[in-house]
Protein backbone atom coordinates (compact mmCIF):
# COMPACT_ATOMS: atom_id res chain seq x y z
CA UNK A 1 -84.14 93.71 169.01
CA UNK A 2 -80.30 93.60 168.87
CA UNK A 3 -77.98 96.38 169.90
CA UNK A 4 -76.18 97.90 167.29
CA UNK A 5 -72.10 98.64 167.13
CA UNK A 6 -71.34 101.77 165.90
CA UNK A 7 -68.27 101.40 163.59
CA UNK A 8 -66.14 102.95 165.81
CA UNK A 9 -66.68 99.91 168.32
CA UNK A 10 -66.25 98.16 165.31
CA UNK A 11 -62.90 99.30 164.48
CA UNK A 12 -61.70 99.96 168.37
CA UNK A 13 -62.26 96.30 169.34
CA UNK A 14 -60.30 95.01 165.75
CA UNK A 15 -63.43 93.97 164.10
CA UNK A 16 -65.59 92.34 167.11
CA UNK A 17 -62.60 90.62 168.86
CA UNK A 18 -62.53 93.14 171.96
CA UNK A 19 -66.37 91.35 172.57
CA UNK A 20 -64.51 87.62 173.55
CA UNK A 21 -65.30 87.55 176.75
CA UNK A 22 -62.04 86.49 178.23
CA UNK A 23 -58.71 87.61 177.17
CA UNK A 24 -59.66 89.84 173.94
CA UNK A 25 -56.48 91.62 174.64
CA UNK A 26 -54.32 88.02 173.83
CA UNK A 27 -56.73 87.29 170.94
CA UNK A 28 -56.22 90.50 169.07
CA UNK A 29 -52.36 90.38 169.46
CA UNK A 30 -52.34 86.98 167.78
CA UNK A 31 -55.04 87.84 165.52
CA UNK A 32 -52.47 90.52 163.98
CA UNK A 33 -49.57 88.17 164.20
CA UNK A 34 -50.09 87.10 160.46
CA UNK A 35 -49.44 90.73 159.53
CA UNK A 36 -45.49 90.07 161.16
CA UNK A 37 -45.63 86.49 159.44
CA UNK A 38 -46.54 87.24 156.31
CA UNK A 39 -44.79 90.66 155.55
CA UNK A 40 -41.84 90.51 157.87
CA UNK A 41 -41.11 93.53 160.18
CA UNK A 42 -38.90 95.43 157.38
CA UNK A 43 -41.69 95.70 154.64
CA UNK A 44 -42.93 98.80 153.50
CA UNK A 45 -46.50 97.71 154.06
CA UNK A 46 -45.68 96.41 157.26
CA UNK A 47 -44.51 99.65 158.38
CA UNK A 48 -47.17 101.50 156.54
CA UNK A 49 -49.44 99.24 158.60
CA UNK A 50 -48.25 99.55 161.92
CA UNK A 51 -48.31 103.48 161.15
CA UNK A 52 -52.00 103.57 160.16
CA UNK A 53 -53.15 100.59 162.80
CA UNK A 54 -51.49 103.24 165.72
CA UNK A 55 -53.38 106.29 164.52
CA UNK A 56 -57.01 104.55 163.45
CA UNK A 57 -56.35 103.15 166.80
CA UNK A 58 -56.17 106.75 168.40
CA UNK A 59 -59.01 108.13 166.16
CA UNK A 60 -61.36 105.30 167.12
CA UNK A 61 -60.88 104.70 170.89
CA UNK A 62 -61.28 108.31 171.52
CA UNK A 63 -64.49 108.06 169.96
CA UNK A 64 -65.63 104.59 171.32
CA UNK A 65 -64.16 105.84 174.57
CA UNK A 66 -66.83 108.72 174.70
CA UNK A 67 -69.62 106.67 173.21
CA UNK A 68 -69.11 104.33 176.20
CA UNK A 69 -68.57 107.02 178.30
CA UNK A 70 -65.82 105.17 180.23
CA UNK A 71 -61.88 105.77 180.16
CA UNK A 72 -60.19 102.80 177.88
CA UNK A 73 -63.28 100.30 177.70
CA UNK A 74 -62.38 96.77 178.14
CA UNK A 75 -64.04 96.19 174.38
CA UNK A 76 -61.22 98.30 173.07
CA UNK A 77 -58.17 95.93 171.73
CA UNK A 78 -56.93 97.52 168.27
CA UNK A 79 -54.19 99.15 171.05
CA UNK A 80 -53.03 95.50 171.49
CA UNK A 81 -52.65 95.03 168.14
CA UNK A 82 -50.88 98.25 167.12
CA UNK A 83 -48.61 97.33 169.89
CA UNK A 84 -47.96 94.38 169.03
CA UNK A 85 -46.93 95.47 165.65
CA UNK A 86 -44.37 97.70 167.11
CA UNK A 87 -43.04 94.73 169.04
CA UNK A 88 -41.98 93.33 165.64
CA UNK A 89 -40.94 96.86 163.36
CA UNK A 90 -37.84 96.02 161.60
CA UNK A 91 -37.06 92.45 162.81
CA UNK A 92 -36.74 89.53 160.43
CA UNK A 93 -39.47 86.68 160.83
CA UNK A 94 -38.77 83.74 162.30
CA UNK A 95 -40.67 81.25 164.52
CA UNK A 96 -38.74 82.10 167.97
CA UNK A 97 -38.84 85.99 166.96
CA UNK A 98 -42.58 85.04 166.72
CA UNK A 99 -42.55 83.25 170.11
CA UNK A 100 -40.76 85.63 172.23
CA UNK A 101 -42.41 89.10 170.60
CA UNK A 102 -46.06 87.62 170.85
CA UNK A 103 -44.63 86.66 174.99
CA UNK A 104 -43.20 89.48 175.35
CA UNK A 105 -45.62 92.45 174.11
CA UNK A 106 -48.19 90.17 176.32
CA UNK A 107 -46.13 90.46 179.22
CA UNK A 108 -44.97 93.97 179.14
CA UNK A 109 -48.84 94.73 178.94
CA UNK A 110 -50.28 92.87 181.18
CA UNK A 111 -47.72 93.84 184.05
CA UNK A 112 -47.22 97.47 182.75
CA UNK A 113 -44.04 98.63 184.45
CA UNK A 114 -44.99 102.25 186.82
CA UNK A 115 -43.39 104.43 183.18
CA UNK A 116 -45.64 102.42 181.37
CA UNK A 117 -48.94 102.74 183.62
CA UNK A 118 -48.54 106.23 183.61
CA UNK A 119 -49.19 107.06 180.18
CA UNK A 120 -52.46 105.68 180.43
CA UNK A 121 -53.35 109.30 181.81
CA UNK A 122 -52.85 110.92 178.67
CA UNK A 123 -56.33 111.86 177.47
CA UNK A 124 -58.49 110.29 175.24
CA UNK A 125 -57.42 107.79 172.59
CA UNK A 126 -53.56 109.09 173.17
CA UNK A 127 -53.82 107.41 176.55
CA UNK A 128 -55.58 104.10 175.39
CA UNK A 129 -52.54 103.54 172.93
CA UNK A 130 -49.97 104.75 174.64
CA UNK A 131 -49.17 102.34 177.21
CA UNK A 132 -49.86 99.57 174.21
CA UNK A 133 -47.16 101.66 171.81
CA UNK A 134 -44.47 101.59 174.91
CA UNK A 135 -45.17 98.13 175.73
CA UNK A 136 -44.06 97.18 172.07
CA UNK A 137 -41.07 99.70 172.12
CA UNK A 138 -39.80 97.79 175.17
CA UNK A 139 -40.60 94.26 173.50
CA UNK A 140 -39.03 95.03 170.82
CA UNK A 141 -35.92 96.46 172.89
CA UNK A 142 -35.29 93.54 174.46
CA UNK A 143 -36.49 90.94 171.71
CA UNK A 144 -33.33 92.59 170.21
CA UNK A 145 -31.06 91.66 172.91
CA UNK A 146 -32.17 87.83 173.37
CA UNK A 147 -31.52 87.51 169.18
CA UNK A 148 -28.34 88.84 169.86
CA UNK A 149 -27.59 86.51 172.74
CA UNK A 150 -29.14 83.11 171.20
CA UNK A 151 -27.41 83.95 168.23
């Protein structure tokens, strides 16, 4: 008999993608990139999204957090993407703002600088998106300085 996902898994690991067995965090941020390439980072509904992506995210990874009974589960990856969606808030689309964000956001997470690491301490699903929400702020700080260099 197969296990059953509760929806909360569902939702916390962006719809199954948190359960690729090798970098579900890279998947999920370029499974939302369409969001950024479609919309552009200045739409309403791209805002709107980012917005409701960042709270669903800390709804459902507190909850998939205590269903595992483990502090931010590997499975969880909708923090990726909400972060990643905050790497591009208010930027115009084009393919090198694509290129470095997606770099970036990937970067910024997977080295977390010590300010960064440390909000992973906040409880619950605040400390599962935190560190994903302050990667993108800093991606998108300094995606903002190389368009204004290569300009």
């Amino acid at each position: 008999m197969a296990k059953q996902i509760s929806a909360n898994k569902v939702v916390a690991s962006c719809f199954l993608i948190g359960y690729i067995p090798f970098a579900p965090g890279t998947f999920a941020s370029a499974a939302i990139l369409p969001v950024f390439i479609f919309l552009g980072g200045y739409s309403y509904i791209y805002i709107a999204s980012a917005l409701i992506i960042t709270a669903a995210g800390i709804w459902f990874s507190g909850r998939t957090e205590k269903e595992e009974g483990c502090k931010d589960p590997q499975t969880v990856v909708i923090d990726e993407c909400a972060g990643q969606l905050i790497t591009f808030l208010f930027m115009p689309y084009d393919v090198l703002t694509v290129f470095f964000g997606f770099v970036l956001f990937r970067l910024f997470d997977i080295f977390k600088p010590f300010f960064i690491r440390q909000t992973q301490k906040l409880p619950g699903g605040f400390g599962i998106m935190a560190d994903d929400i302050c990667c993108g702020i800093c991606a998108n700080i300094i995606l903002r300085i190389i368009k204004e260099v290569i300009k």
